[in-house]
Protein backbone atom coordinates (compact mmCIF):
# COMPACT_ATOMS: atom_id res chain seq x y z
CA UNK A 1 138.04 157.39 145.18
CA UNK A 2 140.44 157.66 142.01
CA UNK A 3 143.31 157.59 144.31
CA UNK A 4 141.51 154.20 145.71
CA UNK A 5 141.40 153.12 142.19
CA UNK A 6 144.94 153.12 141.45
CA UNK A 7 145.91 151.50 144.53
CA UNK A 8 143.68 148.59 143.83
CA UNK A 9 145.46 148.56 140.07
CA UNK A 10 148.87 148.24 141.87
CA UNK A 11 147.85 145.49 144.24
CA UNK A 12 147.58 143.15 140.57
CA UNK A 13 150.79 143.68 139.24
CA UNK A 14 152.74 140.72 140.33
CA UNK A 15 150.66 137.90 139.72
CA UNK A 16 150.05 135.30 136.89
CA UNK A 17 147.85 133.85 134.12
CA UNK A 18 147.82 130.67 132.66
CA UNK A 19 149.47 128.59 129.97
CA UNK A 20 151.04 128.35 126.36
CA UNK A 21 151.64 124.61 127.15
CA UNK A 22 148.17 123.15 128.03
CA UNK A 23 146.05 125.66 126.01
CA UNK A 24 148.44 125.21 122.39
CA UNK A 25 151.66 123.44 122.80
CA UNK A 26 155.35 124.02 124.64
CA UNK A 27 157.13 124.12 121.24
CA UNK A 28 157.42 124.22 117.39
CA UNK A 29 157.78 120.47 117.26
CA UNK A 30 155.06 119.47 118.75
CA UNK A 31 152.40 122.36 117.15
CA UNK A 32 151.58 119.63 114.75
CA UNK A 33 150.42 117.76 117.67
CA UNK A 34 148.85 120.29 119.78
CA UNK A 35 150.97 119.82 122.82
CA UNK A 36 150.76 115.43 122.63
CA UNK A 37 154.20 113.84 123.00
CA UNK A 38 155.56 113.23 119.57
CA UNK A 39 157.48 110.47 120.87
CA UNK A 40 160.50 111.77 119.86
CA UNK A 41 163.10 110.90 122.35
CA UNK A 42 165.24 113.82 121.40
CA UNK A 43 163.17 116.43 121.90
CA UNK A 44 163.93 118.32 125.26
CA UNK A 45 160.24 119.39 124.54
CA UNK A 46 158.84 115.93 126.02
CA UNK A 47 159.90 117.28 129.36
CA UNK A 48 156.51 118.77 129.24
CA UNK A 49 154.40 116.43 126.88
CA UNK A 50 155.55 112.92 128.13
CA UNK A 51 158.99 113.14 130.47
CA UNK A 52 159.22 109.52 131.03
CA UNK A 53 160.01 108.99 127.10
CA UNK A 54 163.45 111.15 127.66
CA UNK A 55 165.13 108.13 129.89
CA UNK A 56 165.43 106.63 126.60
CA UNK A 57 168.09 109.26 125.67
CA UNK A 58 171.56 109.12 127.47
CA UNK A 59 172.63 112.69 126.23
CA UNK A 60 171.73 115.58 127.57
CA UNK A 61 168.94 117.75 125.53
CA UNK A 62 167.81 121.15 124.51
CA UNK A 63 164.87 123.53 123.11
CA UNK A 64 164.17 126.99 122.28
CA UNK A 65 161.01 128.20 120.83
CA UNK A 66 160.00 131.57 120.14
CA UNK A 67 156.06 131.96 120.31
CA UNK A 68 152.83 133.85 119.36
CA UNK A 69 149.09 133.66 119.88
CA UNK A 70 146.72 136.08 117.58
CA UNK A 71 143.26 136.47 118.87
CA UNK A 72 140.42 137.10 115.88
CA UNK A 73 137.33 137.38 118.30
CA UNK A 74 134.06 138.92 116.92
CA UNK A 75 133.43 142.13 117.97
CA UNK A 76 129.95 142.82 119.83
CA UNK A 77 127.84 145.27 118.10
CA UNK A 78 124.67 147.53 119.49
CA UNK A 79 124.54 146.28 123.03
CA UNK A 80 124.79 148.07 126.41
CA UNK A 81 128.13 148.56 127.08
CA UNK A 82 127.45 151.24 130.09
CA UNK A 83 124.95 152.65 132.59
CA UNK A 84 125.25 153.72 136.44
CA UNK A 85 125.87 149.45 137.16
CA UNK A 86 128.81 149.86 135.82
CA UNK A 87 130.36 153.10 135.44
CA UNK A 88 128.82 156.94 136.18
CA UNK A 89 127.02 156.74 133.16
CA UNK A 90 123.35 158.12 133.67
CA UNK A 91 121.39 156.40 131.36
CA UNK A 92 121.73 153.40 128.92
CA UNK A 93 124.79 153.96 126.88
CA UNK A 94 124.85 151.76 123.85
CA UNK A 95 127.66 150.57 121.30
CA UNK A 96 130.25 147.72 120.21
CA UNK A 97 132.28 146.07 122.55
CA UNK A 98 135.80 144.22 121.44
CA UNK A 99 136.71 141.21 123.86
CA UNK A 100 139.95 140.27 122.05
CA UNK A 101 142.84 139.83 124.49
CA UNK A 102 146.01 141.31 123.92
CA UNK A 103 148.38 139.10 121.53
CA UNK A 104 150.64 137.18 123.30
CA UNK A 105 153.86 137.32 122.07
CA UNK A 106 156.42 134.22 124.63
CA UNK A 107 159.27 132.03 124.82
CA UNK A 108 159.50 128.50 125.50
CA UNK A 109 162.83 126.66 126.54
CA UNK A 110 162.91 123.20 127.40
CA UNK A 111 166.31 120.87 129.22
CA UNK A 112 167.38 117.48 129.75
CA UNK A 113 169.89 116.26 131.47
CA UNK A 114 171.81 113.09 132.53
CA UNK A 115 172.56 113.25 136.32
CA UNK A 116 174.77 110.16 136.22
CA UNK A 117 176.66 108.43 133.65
CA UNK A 118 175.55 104.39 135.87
CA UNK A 119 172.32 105.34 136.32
CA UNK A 120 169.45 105.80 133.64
CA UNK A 121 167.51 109.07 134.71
CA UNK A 122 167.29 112.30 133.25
CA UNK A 123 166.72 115.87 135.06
CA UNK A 124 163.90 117.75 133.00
CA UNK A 125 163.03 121.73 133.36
CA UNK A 126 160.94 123.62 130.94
CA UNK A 127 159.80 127.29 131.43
CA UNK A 128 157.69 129.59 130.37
CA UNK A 129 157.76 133.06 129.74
CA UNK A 130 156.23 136.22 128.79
CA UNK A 131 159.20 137.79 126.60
CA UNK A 132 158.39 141.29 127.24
CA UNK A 133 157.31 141.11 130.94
CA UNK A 134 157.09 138.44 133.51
CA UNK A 135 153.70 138.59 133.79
CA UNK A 136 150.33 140.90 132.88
CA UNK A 137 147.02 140.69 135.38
CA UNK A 138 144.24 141.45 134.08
CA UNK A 139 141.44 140.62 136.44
CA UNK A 140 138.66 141.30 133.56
CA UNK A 141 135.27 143.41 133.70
CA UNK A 142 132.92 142.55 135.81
CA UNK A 143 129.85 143.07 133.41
CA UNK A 144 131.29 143.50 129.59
CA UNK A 145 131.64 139.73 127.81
CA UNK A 146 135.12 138.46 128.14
CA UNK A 147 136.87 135.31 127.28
CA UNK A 148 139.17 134.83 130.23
CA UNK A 149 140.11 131.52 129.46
CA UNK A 150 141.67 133.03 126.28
CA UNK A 151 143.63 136.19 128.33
CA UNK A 152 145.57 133.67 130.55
CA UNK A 153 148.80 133.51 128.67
CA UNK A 154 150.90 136.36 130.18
CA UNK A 155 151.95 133.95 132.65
CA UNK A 156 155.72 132.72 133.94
CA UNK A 157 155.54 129.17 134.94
CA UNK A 158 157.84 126.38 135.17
CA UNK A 159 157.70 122.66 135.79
CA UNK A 160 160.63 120.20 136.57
CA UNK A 161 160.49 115.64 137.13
CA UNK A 162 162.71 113.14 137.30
CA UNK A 163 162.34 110.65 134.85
CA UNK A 164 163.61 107.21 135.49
CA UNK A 165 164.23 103.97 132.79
CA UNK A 166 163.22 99.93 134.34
CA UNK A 167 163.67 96.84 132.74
CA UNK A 168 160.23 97.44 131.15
CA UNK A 169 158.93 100.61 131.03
CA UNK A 170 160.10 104.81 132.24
CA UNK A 171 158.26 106.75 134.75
CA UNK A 172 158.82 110.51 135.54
CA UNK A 173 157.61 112.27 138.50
CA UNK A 174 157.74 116.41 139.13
CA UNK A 175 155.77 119.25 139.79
CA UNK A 176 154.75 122.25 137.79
CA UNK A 177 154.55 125.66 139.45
CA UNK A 178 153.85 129.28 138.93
CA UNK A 179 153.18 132.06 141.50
CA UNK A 180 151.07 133.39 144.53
CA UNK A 181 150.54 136.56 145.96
CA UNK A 182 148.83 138.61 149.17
CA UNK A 183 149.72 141.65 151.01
CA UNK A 184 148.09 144.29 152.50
CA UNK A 185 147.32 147.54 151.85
CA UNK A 186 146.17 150.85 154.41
CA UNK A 187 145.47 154.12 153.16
CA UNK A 188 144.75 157.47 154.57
CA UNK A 189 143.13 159.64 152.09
CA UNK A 190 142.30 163.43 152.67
CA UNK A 191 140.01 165.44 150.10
CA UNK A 192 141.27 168.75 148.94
CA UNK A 193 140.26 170.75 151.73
CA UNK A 194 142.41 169.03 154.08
CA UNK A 195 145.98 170.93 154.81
CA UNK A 196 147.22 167.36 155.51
CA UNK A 197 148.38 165.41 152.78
CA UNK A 198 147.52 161.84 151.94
CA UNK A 199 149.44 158.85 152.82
CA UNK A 200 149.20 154.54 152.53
CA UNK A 201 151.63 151.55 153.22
CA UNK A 202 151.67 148.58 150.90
CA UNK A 203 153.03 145.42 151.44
CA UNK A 204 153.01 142.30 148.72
CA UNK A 205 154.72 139.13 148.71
CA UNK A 206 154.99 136.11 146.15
CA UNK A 207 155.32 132.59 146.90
CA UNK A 208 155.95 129.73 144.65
CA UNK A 209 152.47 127.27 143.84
CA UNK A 210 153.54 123.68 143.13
CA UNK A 211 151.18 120.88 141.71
CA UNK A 212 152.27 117.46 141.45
CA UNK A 213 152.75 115.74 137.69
CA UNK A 214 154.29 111.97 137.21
CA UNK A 215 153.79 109.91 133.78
CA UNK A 216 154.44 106.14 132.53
CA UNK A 217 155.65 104.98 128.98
CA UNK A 218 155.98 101.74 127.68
CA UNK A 219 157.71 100.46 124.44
CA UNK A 220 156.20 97.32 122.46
CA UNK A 221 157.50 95.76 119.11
CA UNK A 222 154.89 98.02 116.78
CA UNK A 223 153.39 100.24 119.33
CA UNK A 224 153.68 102.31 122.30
CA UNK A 225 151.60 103.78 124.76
CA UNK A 226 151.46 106.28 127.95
CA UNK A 227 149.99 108.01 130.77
CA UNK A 228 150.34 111.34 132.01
CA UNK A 229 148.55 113.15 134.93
CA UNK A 230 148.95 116.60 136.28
CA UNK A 231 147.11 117.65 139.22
CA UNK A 232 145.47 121.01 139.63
CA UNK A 233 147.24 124.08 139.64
CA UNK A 234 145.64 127.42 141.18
CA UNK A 235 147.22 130.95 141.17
CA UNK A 236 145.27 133.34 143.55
CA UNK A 237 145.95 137.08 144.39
CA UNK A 238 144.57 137.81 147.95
CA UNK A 239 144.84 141.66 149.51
CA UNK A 240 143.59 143.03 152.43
CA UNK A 241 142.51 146.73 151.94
CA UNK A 242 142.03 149.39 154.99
CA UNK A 243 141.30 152.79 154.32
CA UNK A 244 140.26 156.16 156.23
CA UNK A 245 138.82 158.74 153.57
CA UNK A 246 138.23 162.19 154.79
CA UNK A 247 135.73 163.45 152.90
CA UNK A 248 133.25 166.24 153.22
CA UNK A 249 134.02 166.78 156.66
CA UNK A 250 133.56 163.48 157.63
CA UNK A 251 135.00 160.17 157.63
CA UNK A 252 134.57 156.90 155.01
CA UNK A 253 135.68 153.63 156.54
CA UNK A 254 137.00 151.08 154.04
CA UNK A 255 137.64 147.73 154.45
CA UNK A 256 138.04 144.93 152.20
CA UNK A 257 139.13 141.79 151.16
CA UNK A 258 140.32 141.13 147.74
CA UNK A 259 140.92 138.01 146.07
CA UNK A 260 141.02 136.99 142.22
CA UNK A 261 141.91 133.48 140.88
CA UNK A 262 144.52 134.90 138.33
CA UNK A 263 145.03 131.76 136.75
CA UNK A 264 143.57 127.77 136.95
CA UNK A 265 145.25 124.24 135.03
CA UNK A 266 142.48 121.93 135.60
CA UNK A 267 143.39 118.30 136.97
CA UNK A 268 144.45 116.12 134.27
CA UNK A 269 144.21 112.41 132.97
CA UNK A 270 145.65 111.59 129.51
CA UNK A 271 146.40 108.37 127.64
CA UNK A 272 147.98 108.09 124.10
CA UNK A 273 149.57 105.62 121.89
CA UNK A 274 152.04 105.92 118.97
CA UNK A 275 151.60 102.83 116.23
CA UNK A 276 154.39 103.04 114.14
CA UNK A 277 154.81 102.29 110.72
CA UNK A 278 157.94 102.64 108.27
CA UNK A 279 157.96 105.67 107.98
CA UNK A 280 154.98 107.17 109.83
CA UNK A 281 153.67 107.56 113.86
CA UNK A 282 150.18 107.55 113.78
CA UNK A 283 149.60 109.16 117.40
CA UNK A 284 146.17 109.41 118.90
CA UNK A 285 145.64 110.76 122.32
CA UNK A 286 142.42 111.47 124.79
CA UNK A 287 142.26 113.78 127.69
CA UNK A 288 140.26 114.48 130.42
CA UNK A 289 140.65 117.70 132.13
CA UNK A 290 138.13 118.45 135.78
CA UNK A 291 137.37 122.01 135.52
CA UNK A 292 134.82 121.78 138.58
CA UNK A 293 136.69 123.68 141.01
CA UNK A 294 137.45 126.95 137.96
CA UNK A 295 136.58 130.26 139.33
CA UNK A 296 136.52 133.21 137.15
CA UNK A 297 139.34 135.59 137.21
CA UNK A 298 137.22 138.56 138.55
CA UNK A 299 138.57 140.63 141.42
CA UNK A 300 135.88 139.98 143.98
CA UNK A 301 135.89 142.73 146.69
CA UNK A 302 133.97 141.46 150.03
CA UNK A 303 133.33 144.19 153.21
CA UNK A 304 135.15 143.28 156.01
CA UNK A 305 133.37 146.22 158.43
CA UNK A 306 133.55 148.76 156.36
CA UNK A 307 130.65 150.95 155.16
CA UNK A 308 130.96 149.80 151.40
CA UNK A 309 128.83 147.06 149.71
CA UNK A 310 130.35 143.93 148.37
CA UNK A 311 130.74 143.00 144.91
CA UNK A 312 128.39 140.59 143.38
CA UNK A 313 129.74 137.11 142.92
CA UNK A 314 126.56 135.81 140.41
CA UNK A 315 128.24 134.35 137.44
CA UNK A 316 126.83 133.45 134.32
CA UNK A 317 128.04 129.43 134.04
CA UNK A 318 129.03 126.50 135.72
CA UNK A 319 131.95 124.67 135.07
CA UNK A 320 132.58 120.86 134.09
CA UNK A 321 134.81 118.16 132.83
CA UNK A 322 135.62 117.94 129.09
CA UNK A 323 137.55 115.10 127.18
CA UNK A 324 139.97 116.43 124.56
CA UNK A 325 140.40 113.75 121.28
CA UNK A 326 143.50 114.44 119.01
CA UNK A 327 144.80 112.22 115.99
CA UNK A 328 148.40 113.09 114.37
CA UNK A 329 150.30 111.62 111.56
CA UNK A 330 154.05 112.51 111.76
CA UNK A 331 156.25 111.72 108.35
CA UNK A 332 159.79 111.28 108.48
CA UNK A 333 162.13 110.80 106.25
CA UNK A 334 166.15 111.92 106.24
CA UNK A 335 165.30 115.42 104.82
CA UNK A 336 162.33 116.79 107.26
CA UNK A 337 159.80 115.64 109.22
CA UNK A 338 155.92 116.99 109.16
CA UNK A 339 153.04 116.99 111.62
CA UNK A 340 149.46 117.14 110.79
CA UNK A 341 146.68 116.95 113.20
CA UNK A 342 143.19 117.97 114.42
CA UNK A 343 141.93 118.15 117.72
CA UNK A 344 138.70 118.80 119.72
CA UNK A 345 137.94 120.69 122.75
CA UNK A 346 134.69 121.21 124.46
CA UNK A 347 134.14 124.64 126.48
CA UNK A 348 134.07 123.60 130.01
CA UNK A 349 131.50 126.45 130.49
CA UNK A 350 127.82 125.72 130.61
CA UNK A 351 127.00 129.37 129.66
CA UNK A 352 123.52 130.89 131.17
CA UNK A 353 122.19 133.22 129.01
CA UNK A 354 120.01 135.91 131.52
CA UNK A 355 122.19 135.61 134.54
CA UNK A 356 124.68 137.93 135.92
CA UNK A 357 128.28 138.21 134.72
CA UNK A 358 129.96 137.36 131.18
CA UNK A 359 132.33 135.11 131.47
CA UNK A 360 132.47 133.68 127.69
CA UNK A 361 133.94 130.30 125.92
CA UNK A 362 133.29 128.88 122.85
CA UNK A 363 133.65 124.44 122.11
CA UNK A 364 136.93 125.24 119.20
CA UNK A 365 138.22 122.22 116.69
CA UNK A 366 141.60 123.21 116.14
CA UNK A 367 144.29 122.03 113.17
CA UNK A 368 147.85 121.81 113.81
CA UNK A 369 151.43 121.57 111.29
CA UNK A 370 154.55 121.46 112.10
CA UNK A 371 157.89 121.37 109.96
CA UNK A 372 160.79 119.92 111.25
CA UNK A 373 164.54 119.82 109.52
CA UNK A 374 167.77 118.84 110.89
CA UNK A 375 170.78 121.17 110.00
CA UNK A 376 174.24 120.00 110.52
CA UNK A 377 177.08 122.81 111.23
CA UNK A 378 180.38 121.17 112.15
CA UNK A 379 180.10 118.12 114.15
CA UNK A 380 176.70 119.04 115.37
CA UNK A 381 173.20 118.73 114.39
CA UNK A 382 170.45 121.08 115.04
CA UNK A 383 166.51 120.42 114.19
CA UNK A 384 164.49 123.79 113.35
CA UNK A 385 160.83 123.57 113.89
CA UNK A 386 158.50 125.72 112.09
CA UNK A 387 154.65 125.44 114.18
CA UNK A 388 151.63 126.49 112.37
CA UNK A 389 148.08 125.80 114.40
CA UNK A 390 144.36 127.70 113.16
CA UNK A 391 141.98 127.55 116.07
CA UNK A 392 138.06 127.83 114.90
CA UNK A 393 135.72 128.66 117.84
CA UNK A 394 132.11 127.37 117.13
CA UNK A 395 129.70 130.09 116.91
CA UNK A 396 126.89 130.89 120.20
CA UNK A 397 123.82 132.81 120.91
CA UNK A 398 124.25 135.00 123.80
CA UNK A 399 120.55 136.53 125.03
CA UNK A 400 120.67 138.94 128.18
CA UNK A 401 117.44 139.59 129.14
CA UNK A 402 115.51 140.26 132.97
CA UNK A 403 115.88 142.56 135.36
CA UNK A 404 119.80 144.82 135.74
CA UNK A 405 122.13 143.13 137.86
CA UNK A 406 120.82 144.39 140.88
CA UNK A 407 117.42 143.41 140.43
CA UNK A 408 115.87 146.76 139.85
CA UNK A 409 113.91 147.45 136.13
CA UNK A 410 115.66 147.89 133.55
CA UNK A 411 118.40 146.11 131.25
CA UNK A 412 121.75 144.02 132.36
CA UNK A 413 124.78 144.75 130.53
CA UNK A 414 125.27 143.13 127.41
CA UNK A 415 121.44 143.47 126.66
CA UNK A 416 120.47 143.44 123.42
CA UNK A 417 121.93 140.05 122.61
CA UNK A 418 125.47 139.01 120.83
CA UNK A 419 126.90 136.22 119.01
CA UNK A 420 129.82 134.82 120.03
CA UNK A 421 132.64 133.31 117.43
CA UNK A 422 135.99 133.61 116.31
CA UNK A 423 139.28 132.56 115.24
CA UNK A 424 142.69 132.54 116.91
CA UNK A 425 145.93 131.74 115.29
CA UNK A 426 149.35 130.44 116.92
CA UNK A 427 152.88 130.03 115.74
CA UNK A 428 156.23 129.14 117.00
CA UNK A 429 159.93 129.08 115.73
CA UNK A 430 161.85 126.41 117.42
CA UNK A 431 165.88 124.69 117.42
CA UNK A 432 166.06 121.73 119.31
CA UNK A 433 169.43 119.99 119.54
CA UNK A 434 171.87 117.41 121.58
CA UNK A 435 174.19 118.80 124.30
């Protein structure tokens, strides 16, 4: 069965999680804004935050940003962490349990272009990228509490649009995308007594997802306003396993199907304005994000005639919409420009406390800075961007309690109750500047 083991581990390696964008923001500009446009028409970053706003700008644009996310989770202490549910652990096995993720450490680069000199439209591409991998799966413990909302950032992704200027107002329209993956795996496993030796065939493919994204901006004499929408985006792993293990003398038949989703952007539907004063945008935004259709990342393992018994797909919340409020005040002046902000965002987890599963998130209020200063070398100009952003996640009361997981006496994992709370901190290094 170890042997098993590691060919299930290998099956996980190509796929995705999801994003640096949507969850904090696509660059050190817009930190002080968590992600909302800061209607800056030079910055190559808006080709994810608002893309209509960049057929305003004739010249062609660019961004780099250099990113981390630091997780500061609160540690579980004194619960079960371990008994024969989950591992070949005899009896109760008690202790702490850490949920943080692994820090996330990415890069951010952001383009637009002029396709035409006569016509006013811009070509805009932004990507995203794990800068020590192109992606890390982690399909999460089926028992322990986890935050998988929180361990989706070791994800590539990319989204392109084509944004177009009219007599009285821009509109963009693109797609963002990531990855997909299946194959199939058979295995022929003989047990140490067997003079034959052990074989198995694997076969994996990825496919690009795409999910549609258009926006609308409009310019008035002491305001302006927008809408963006971006539909769903899903990023699921599917494997077929088939296995013959020779064991004992006889034979064990295996045959599953495997399927995780590795990563989920719910629908989206934001409007924001930008009232301008002489020197000040005061920018206020509301989203509302559909998170009905989120599954958790867990690699669900269902008999397909074999002798083994499926995994258990009881979960411990249901999913929902949320609205998202931010406010930001940008300052600019000729030396710098500075962000400040505060945002809200709901857990789109309705969290049951005594079911199965521990699939965790916390409601977080968030602050955001940025720190913005143009540089001029030569004839050009470049704009560094320092991104601050501290991330408070409001504190719950987690009680496991009942019957174990299988509905025999005795305690589920994670008994003992925890409290869940913690902190997580992000930062970026950016240089935008004008092609």
């Amino acid at each position: 069965m170890n042997f098993l083991i590691c060919i299930l581990t290998s099956l996980i390696s190509l796929n995705v999680f999801a994003s640096l964008a949507y969850d904090y923001s696509p660059s050190a500009s817009m930190y002080g804004t968590f992600g909302v446009s800061n209607f800056d028409e030079s910055d190559a970053a808006n080709s994810h935050a608002l893309p209509a706003l960049l057929a305003n700008k004739k010249e062609n644009l660019f961004s780099l940003n250099l990113n981390s996310v630091l997780f500061d989770l609160e540690s579980f202490d004194n619960i079960l962490i371990a008994s024969n549910i989950n591992s070949s652990q005899s009896s109760p096995l008690f202790g702490e349990h850490d949920p943080n993720p692994q820090d996330s450490y990415l890069l951010s680069i952001h383009g637009s272009f002029a396709l035409f000199k006569s016509i006013p439209g811009k070509l805009n591409l932004s990507v995203y990228t794990p800068i020590d991998k192109l992606a890390e799966i982690q399909t999460g413990d089926p028992y322990l509490p986890e935050y998988p909302l929180y361990k989706k950032l070791e994800r590539f992704m990319f989204e392109f649009n084509y944004a177009h200027k009219f007599d009285n107002f821009n509109a963009s329209i693109g797609a963002l995308g990531g990855l997909q993956s299946s194959g199939q795996t058979f295995v022929v496993a003989k047990d140490n007594g067997s003079p034959i030796p052990s074989s198995a065939e694997i076969s994996q493919n990825a496919t690009p997802s795409l999910s549609l994204n258009f926006s609308l901006y409009r310019d008035f004499e002491k305001f302006s306003a927008y809408f963006r929408f971006q539909d769903e985006v899903k990023s699921k792993i599917e494997n077929k396993l088939e296995s013959f293990l020779a064991a004992g003398g006889g034979t064990i038949n295996i045959n599953w199907q495997m399927d995780s989703l590795m990563f989920y952007d719910p629908r989206t539907f934001e409007i924001g304005s930008n009232i301008k004063f002489k020197n000040y945008k005061l920018i206020t935004s509301i989203e509302y994000q559909d998170w009905s259709n989120f599954e958790s990342p867990r690699l669900n393992l269902t008999n397909d005639g074999g002798i083994l018994v499926s995994s258990d797909d009881e979960v411990n919340y249901k999913a929902h919409a949320i609205i998202i409020p931010t406010i930001a005040l940008i300052d600019k002046n000729d030396d710098y420009t500075i962000s400040y902000s505060i945002s809200h965002k709901p857990s789109p987890l309705d969290l049951y406390d005594n079911k199965n599963g521990n699939t965790l998130d916390l409601d977080r209020t968030s602050l955001g800075l940025s720190l913005s200063k143009t540089i001029k070398y030569q004839k050009d100009s470049f704009n560094l961007s320092l991104g601050l952003q501290y991330h408070h996640l409001h504190k719950q009361k987690i009680n496991k309690s009942g019957l174990r997981e299988d509905g025999d006496a005795g305690q589920k994992i994670g008994s003992g109750g925890y409290e869940a709370q913690g902190q997580i901190y992000a930062t970026s290094f950016g240089i935008n500047w004008v092609i």
